[in-house]
PDB file of N, CA and C in Angstrom:
ATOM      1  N   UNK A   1      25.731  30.436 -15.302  1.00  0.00           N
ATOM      2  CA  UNK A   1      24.585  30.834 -14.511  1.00  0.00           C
ATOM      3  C   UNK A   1      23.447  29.833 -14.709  1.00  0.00           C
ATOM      4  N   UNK A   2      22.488  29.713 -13.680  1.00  0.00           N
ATOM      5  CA  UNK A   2      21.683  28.628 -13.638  1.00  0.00           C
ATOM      6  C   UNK A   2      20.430  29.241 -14.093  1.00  0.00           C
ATOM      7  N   UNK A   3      19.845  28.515 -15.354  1.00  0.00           N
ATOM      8  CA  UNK A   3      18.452  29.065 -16.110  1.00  0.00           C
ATOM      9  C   UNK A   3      17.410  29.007 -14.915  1.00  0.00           C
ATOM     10  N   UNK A   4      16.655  30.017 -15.368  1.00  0.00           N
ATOM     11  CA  UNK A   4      15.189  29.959 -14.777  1.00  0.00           C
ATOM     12  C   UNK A   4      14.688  28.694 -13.863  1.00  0.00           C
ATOM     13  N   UNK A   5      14.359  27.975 -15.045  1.00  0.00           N
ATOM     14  CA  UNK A   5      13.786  26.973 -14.783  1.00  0.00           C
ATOM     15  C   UNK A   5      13.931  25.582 -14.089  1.00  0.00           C
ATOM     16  N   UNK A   6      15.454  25.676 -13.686  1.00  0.00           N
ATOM     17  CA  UNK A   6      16.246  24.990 -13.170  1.00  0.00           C
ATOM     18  C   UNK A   6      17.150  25.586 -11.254  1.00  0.00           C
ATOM     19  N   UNK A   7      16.108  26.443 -11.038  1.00  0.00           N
ATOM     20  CA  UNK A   7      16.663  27.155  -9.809  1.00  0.00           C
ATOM     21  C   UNK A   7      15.802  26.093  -9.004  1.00  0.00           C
ATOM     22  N   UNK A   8      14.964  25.877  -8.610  1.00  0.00           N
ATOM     23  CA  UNK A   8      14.521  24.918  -7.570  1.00  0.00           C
ATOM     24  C   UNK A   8      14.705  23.572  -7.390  1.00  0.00           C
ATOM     25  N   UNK A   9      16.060  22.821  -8.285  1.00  0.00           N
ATOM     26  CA  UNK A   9      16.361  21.445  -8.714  1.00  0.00           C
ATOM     27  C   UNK A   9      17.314  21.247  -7.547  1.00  0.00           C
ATOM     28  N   UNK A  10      17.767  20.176  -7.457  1.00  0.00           N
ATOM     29  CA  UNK A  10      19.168  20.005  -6.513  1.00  0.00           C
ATOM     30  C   UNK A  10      20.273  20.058  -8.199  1.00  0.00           C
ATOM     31  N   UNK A  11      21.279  20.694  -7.507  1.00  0.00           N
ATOM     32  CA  UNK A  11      22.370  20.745  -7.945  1.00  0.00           C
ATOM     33  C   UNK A  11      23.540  19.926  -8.091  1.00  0.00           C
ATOM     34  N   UNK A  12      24.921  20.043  -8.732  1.00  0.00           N
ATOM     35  CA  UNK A  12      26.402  19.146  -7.582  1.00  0.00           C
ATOM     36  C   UNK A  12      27.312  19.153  -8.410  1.00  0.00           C
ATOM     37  N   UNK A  13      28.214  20.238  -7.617  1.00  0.00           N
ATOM     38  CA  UNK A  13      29.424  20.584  -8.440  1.00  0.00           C
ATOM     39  C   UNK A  13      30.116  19.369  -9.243  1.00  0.00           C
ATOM     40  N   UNK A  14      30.876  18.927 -10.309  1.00  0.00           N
ATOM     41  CA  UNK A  14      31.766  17.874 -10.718  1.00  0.00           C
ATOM     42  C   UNK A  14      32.854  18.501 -11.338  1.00  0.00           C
ATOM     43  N   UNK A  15      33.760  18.124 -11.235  1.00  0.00           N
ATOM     44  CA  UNK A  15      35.016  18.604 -11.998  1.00  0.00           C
ATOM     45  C   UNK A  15      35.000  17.662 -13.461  1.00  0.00           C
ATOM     46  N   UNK A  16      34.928  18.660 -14.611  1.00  0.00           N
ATOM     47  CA  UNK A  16      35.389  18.117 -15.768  1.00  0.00           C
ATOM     48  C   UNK A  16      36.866  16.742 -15.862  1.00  0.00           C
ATOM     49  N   UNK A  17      36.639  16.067 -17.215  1.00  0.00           N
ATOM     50  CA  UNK A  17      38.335  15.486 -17.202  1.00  0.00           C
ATOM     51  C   UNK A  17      39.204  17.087 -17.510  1.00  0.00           C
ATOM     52  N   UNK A  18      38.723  18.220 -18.394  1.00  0.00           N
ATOM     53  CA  UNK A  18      39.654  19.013 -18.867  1.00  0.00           C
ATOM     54  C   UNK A  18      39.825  20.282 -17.194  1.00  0.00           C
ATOM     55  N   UNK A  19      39.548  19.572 -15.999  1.00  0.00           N
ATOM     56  CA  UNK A  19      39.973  20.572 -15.008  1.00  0.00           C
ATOM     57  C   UNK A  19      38.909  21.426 -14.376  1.00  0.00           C
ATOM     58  N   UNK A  20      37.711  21.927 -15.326  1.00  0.00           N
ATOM     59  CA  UNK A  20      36.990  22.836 -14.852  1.00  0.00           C
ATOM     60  C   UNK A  20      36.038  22.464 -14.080  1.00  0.00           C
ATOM     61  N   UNK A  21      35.424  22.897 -13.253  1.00  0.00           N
ATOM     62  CA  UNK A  21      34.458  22.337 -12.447  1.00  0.00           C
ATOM     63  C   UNK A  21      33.253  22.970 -12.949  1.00  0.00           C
ATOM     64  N   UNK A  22      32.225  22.684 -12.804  1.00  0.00           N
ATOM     65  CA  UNK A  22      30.632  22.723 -13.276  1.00  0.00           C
ATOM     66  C   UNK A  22      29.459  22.154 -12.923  1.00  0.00           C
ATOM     67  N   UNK A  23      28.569  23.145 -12.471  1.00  0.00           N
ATOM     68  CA  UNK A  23      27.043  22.696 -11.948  1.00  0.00           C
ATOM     69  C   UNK A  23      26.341  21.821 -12.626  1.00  0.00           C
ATOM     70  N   UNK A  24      26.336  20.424 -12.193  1.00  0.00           N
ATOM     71  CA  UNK A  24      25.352  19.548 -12.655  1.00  0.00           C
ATOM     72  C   UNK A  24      24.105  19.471 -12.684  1.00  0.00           C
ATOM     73  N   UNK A  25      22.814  19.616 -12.948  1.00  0.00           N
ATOM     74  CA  UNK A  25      22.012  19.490 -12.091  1.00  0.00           C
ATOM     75  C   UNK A  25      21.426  18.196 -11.981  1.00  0.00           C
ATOM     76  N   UNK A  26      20.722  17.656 -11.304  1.00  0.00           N
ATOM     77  CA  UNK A  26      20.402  16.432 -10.509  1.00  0.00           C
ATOM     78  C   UNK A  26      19.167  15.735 -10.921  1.00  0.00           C
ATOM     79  N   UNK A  27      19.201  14.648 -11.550  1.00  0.00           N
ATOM     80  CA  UNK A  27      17.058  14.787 -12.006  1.00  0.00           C
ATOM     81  C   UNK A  27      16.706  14.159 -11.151  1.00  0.00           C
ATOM     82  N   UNK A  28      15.656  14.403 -10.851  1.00  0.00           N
ATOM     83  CA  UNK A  28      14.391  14.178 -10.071  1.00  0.00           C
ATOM     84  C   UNK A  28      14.354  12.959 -10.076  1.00  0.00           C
ATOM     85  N   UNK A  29      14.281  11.934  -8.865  1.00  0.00           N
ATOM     86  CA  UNK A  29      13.609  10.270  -8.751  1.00  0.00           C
ATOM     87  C   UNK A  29      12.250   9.952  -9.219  1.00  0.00           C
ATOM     88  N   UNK A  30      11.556   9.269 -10.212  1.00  0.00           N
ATOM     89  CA  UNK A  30      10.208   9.160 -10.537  1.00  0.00           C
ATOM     90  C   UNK A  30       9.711   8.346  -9.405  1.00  0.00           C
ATOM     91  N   UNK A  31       8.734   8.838  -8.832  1.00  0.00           N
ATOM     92  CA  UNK A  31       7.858   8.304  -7.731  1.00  0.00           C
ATOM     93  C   UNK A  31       7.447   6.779  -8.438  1.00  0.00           C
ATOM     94  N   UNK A  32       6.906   5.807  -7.428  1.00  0.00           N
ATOM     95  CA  UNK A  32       6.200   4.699  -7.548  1.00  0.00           C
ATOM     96  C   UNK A  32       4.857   4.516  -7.969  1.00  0.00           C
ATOM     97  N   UNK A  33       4.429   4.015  -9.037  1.00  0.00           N
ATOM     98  CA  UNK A  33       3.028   4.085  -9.236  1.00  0.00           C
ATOM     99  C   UNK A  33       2.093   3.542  -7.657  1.00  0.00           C
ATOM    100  N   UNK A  34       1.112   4.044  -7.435  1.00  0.00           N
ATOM    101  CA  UNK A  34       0.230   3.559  -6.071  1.00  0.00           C
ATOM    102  C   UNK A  34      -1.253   3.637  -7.003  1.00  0.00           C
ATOM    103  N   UNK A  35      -2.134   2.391  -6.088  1.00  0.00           N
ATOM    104  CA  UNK A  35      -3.415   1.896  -5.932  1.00  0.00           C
ATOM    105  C   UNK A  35      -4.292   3.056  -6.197  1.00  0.00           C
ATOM    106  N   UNK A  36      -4.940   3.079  -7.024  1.00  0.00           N
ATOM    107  CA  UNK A  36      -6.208   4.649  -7.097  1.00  0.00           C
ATOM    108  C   UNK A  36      -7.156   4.159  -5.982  1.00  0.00           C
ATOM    109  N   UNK A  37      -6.974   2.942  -5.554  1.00  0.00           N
ATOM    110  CA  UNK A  37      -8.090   3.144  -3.804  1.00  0.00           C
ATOM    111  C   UNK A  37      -7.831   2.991  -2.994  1.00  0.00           C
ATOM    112  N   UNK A  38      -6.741   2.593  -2.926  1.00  0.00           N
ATOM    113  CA  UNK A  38      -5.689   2.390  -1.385  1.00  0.00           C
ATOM    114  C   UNK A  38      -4.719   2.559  -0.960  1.00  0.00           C
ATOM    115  N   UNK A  39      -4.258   2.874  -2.033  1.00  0.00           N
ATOM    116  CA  UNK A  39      -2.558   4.346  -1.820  1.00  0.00           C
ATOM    117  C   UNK A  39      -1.796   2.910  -1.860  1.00  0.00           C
ATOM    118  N   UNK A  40      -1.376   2.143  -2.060  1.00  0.00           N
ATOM    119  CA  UNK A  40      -0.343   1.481  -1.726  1.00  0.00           C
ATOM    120  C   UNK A  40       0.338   1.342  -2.859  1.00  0.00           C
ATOM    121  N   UNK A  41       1.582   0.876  -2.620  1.00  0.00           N
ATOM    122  CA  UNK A  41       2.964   1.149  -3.850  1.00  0.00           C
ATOM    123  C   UNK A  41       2.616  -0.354  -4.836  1.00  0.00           C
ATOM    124  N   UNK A  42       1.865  -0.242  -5.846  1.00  0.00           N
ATOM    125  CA  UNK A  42       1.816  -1.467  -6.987  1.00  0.00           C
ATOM    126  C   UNK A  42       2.859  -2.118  -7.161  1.00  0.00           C
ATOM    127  N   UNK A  43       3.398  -2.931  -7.535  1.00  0.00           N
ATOM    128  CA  UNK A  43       4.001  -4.078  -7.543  1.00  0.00           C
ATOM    129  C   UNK A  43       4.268  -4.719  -8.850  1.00  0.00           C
ATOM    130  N   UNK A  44       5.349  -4.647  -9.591  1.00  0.00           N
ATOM    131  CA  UNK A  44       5.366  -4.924 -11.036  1.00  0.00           C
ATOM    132  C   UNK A  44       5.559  -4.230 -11.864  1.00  0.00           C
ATOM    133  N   UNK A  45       5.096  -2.896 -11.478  1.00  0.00           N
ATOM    134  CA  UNK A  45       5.173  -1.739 -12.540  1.00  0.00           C
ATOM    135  C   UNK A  45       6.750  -1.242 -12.707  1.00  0.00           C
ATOM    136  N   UNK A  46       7.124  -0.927 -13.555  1.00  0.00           N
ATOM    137  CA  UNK A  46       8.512  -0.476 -13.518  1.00  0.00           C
ATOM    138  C   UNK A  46       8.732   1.088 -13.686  1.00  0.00           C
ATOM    139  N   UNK A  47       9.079   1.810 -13.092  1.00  0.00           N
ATOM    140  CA  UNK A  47       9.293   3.135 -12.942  1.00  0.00           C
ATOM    141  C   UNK A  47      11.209   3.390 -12.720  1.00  0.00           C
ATOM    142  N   UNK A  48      10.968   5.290 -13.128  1.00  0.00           N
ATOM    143  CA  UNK A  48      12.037   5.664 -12.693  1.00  0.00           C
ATOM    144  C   UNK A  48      13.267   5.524 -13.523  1.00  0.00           C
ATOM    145  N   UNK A  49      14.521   5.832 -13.428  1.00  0.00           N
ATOM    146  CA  UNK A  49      15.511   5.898 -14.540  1.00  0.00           C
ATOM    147  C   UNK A  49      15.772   4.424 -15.084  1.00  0.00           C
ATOM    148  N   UNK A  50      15.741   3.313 -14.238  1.00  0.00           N
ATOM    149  CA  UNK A  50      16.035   1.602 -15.214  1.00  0.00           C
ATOM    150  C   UNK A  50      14.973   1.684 -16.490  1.00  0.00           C
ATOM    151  N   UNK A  51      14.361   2.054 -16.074  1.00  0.00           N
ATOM    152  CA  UNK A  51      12.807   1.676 -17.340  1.00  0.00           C
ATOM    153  C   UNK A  51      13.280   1.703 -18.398  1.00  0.00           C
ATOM    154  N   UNK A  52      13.822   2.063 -19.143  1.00  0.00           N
ATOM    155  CA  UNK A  52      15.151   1.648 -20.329  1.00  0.00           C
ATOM    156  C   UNK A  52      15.379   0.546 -20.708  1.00  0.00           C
ATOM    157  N   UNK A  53      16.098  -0.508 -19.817  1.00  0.00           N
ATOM    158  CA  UNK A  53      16.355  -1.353 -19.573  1.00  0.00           C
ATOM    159  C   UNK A  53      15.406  -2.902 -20.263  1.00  0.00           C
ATOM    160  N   UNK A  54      14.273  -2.252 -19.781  1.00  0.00           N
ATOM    161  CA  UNK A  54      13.429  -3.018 -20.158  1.00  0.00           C
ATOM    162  C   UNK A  54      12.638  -2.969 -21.228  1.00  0.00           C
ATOM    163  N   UNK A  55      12.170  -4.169 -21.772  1.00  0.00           N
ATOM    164  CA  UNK A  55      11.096  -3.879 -23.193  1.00  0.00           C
ATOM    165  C   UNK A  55       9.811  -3.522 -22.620  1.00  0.00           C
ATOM    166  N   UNK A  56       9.192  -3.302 -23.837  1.00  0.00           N
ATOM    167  CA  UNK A  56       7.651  -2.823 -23.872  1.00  0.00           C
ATOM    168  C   UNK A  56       6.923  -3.474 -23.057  1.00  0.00           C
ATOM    169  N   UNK A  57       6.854  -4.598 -23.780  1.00  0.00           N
ATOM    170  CA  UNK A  57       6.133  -5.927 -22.745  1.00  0.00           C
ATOM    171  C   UNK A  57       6.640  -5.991 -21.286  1.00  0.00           C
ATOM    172  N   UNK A  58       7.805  -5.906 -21.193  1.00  0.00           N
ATOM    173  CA  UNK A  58       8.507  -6.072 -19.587  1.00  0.00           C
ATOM    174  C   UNK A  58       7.884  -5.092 -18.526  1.00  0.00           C
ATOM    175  N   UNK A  59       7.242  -3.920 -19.242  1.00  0.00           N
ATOM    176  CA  UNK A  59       7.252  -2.681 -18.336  1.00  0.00           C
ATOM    177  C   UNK A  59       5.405  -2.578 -18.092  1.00  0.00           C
ATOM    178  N   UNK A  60       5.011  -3.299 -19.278  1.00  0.00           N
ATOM    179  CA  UNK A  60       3.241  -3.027 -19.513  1.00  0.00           C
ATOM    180  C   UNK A  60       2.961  -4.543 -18.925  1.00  0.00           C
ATOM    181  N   UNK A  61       2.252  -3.994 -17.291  1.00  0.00           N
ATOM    182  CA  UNK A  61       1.354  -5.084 -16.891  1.00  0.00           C
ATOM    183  C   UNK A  61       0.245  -5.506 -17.910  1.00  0.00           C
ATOM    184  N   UNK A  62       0.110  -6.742 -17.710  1.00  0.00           N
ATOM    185  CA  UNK A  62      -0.939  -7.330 -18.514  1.00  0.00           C
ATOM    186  C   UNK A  62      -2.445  -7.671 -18.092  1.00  0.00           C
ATOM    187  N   UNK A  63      -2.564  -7.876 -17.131  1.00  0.00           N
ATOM    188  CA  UNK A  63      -3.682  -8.370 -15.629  1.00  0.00           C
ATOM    189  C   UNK A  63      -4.598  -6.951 -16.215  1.00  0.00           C
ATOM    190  N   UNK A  64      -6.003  -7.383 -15.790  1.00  0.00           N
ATOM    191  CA  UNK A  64      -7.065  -6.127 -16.157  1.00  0.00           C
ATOM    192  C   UNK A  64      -6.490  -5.047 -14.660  1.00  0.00           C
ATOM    193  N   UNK A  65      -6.725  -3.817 -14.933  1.00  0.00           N
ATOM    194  CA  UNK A  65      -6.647  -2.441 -14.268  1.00  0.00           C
ATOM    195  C   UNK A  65      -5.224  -2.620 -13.520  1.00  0.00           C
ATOM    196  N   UNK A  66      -4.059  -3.517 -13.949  1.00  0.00           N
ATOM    197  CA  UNK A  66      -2.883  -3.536 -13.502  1.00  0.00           C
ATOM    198  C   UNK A  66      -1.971  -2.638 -13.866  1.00  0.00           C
ATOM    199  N   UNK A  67      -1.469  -1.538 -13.038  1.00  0.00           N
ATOM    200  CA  UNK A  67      -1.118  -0.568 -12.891  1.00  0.00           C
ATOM    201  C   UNK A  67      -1.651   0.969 -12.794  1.00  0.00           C
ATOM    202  N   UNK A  68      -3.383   0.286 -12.478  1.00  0.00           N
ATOM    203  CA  UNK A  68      -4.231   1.270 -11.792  1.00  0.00           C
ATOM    204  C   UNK A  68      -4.045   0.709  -9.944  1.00  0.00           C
ATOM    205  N   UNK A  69      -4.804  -0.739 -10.037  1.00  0.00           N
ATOM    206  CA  UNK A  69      -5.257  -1.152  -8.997  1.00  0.00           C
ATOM    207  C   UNK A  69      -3.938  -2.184  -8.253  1.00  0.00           C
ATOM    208  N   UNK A  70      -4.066  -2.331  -7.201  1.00  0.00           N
ATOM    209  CA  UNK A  70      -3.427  -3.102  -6.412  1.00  0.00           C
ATOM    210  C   UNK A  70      -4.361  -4.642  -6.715  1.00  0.00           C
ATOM    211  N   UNK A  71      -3.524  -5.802  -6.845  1.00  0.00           N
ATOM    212  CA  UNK A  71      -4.566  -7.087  -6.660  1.00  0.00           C
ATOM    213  C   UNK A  71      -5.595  -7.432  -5.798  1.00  0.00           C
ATOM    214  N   UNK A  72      -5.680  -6.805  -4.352  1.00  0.00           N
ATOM    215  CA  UNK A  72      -6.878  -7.167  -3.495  1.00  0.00           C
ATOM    216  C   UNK A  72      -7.958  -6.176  -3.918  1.00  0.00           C
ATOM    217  N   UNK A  73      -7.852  -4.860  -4.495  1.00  0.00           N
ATOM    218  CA  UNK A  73      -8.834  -4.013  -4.775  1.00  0.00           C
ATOM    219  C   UNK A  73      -9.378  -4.563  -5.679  1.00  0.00           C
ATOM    220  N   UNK A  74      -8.489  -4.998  -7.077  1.00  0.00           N
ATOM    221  CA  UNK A  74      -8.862  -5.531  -8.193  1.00  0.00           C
ATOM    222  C   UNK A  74      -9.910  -6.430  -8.003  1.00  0.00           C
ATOM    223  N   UNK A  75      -9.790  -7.404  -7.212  1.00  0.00           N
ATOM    224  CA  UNK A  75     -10.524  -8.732  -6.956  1.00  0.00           C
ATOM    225  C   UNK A  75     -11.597  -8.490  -6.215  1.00  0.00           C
ATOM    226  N   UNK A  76     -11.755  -6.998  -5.461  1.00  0.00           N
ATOM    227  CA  UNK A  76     -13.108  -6.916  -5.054  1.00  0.00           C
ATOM    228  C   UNK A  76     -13.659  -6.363  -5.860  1.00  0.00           C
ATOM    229  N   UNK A  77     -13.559  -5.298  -7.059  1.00  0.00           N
ATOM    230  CA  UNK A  77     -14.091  -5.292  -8.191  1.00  0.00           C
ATOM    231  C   UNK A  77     -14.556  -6.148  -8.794  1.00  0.00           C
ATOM    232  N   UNK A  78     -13.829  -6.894  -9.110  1.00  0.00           N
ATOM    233  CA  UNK A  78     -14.201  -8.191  -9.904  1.00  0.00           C
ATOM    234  C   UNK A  78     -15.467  -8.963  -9.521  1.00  0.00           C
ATOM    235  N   UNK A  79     -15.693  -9.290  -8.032  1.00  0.00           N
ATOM    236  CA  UNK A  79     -16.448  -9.734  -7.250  1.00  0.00           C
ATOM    237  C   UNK A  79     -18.005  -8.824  -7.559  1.00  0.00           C
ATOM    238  N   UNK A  80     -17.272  -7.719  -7.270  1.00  0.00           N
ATOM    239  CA  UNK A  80     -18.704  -6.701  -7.304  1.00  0.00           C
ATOM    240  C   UNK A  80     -19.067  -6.597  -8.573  1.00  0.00           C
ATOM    241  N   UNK A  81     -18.660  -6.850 -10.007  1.00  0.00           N
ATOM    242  CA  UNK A  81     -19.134  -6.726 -11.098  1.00  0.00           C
ATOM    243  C   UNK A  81     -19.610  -8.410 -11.241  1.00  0.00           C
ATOM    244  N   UNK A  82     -19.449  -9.495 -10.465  1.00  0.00           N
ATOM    245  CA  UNK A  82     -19.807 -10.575 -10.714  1.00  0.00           C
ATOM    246  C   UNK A  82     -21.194 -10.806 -10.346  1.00  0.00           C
ATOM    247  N   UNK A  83     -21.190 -10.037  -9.051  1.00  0.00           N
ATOM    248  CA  UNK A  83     -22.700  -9.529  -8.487  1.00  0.00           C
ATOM    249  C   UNK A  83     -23.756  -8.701  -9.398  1.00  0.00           C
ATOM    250  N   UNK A  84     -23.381  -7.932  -9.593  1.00  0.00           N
ATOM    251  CA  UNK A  84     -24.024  -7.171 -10.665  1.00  0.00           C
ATOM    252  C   UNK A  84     -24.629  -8.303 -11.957  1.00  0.00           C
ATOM    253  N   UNK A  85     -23.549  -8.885 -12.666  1.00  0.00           N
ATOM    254  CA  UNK A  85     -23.932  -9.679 -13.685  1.00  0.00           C
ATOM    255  C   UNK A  85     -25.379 -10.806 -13.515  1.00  0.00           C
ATOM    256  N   UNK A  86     -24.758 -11.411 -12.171  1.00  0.00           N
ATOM    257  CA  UNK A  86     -25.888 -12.411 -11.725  1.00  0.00           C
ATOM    258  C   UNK A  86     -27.213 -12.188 -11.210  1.00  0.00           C
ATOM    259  N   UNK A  87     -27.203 -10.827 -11.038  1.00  0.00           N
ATOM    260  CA  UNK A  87     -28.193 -10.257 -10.388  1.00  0.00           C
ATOM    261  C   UNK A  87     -28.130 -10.112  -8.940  1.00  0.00           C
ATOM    262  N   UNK A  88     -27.424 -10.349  -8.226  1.00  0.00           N
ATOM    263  CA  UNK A  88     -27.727 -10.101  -6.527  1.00  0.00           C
ATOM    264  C   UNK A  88     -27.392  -8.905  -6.297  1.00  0.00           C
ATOM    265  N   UNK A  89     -26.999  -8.114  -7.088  1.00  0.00           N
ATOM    266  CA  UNK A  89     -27.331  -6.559  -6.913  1.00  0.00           C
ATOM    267  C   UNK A  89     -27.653  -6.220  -7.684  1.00  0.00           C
ATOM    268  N   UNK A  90     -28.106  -4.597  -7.772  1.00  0.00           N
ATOM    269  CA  UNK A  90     -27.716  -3.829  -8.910  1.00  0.00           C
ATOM    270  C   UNK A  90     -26.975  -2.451  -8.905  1.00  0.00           C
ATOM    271  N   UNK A  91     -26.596  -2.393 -10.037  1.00  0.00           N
ATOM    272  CA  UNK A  91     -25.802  -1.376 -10.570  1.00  0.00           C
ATOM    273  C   UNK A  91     -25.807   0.243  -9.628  1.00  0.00           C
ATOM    274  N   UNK A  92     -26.899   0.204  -9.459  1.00  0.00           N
ATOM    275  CA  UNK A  92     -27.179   1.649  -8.575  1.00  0.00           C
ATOM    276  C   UNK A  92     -27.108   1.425  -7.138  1.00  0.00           C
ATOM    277  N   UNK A  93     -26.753   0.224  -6.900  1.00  0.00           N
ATOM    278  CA  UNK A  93     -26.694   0.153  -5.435  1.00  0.00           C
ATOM    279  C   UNK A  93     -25.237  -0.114  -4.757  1.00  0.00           C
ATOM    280  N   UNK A  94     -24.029   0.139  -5.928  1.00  0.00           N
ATOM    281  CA  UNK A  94     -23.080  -0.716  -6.087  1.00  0.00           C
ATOM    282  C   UNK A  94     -22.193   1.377  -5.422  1.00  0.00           C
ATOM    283  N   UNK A  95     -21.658   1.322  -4.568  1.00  0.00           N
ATOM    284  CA  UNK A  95     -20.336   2.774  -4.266  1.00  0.00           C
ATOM    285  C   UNK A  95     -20.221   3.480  -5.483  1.00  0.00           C
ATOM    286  N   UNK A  96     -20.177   4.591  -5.052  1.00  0.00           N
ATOM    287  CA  UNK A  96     -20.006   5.228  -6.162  1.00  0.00           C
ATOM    288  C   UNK A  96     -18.899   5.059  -7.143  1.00  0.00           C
ATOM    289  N   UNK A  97     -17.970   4.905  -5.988  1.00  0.00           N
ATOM    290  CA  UNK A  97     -16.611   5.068  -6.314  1.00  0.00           C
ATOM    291  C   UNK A  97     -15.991   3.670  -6.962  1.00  0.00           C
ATOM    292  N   UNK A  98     -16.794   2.612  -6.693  1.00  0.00           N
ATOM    293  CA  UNK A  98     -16.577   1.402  -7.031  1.00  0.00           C
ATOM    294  C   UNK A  98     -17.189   1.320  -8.767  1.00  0.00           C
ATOM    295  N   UNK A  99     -18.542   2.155  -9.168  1.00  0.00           N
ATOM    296  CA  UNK A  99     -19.211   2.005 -10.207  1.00  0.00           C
ATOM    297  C   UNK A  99     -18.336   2.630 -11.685  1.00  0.00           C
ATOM    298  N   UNK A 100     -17.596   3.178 -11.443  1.00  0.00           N
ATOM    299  CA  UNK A 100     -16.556   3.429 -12.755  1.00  0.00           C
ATOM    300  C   UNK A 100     -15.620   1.947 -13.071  1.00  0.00           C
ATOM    301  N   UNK A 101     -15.164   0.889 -12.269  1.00  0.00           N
ATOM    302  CA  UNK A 101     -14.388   0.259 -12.607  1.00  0.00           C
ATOM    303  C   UNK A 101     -15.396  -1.104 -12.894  1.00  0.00           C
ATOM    304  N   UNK A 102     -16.482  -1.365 -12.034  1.00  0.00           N
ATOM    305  CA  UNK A 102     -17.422  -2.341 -12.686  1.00  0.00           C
ATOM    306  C   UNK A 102     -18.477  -2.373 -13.560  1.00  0.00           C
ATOM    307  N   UNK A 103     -18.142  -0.762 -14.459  1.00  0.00           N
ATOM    308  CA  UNK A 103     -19.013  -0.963 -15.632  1.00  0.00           C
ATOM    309  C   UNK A 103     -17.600  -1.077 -16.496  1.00  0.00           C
ATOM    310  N   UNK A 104     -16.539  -1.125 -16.436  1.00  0.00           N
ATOM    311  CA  UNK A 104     -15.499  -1.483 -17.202  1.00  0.00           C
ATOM    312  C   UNK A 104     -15.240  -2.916 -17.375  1.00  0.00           C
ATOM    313  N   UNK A 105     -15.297  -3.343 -16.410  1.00  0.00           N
ATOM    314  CA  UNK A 105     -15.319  -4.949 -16.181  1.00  0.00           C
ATOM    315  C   UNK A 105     -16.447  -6.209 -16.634  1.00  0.00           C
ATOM    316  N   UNK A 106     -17.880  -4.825 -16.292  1.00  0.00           N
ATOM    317  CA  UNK A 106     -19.055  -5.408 -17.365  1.00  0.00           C
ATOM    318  C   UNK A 106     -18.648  -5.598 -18.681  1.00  0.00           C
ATOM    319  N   UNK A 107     -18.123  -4.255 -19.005  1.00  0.00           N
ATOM    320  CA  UNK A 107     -17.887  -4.260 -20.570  1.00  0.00           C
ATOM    321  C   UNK A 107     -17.400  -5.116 -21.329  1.00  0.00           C
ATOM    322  N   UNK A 108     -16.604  -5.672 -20.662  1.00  0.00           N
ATOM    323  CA  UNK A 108     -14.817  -6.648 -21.281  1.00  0.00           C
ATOM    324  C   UNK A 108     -15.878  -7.709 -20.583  1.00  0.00           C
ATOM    325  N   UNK A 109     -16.486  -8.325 -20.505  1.00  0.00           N
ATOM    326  CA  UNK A 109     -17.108  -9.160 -19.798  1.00  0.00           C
ATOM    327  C   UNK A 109     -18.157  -9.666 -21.246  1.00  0.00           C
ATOM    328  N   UNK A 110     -18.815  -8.355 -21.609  1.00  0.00           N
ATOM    329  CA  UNK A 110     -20.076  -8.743 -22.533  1.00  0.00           C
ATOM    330  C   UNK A 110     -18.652  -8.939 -24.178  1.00  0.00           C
ATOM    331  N   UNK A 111     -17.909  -7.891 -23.976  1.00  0.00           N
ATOM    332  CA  UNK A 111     -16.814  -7.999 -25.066  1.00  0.00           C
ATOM    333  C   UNK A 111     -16.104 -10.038 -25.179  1.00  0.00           C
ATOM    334  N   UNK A 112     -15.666 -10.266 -23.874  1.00  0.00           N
ATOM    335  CA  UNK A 112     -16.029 -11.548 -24.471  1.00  0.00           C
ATOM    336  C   UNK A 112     -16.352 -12.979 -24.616  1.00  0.00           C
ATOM    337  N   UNK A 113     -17.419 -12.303 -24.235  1.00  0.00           N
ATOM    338  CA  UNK A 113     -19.043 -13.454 -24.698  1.00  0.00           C
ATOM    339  C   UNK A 113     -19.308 -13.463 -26.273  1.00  0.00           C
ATOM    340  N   UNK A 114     -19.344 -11.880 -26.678  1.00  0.00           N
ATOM    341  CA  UNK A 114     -19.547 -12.117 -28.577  1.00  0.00           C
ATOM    342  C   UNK A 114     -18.721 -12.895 -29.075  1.00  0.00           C
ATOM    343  N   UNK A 115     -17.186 -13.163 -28.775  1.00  0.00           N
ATOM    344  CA  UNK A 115     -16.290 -13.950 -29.053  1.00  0.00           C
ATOM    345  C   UNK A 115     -16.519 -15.265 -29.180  1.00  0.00           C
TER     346      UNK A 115
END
């Protein structure tokens, strides 16, 4: 009988080597990581059952907000925290939605200059 927690899965009968047949159940495909501003499917990231396969390093982008951001979002961040730095804007005038990732970029920015 099929547990609780396992009634809304896909299923699929297989026949044992010893003859008997038995409900498999099926796991789930891990979705694609996507862009937190533009929905699109990232590129590099490794997902899903291979991820095994690969080492630590192989699977962990290295690039700043890589495997948040897509590269063209990234780079207008970048841009907009470059603005900020130099002064042709400021900080409060900068999207809202944009101001969480270019005070991150400030940060790692002043992080390294002390260097």
């Amino acid at each position: 009988m099929v547990q609780p927690k396992d009634r809304g899965r896909k299923q699929k009968r297989v026949q044992t080597p010893g003859g008997r047949n038995v409900l498999r159940i099926i796991e789930a495909k891990k979705g694609k990581a996507h862009c937190a501003e533009c929905h699109t499917a990232l590129r590099g990231v490794v997902t899903g059952r291979k991820a095994f396969k690969f080492s630590k390093t192989e699977k962990r982008p290295e690039a700043l907000f890589a495997g948040k951001l897509c590269n063209s979002c990234r780079i207008k961040y970048v841009e907009e925290a470059l603005k900020v730095k130099t002064g042709v804007k400021d900080l409060n005038h900068i999207n809202i939605t944009y101001q969480k990732y270019v005070t991150q970029i400030l940060n790692q920015i002043e992080k390294m200059e002390k260097r």
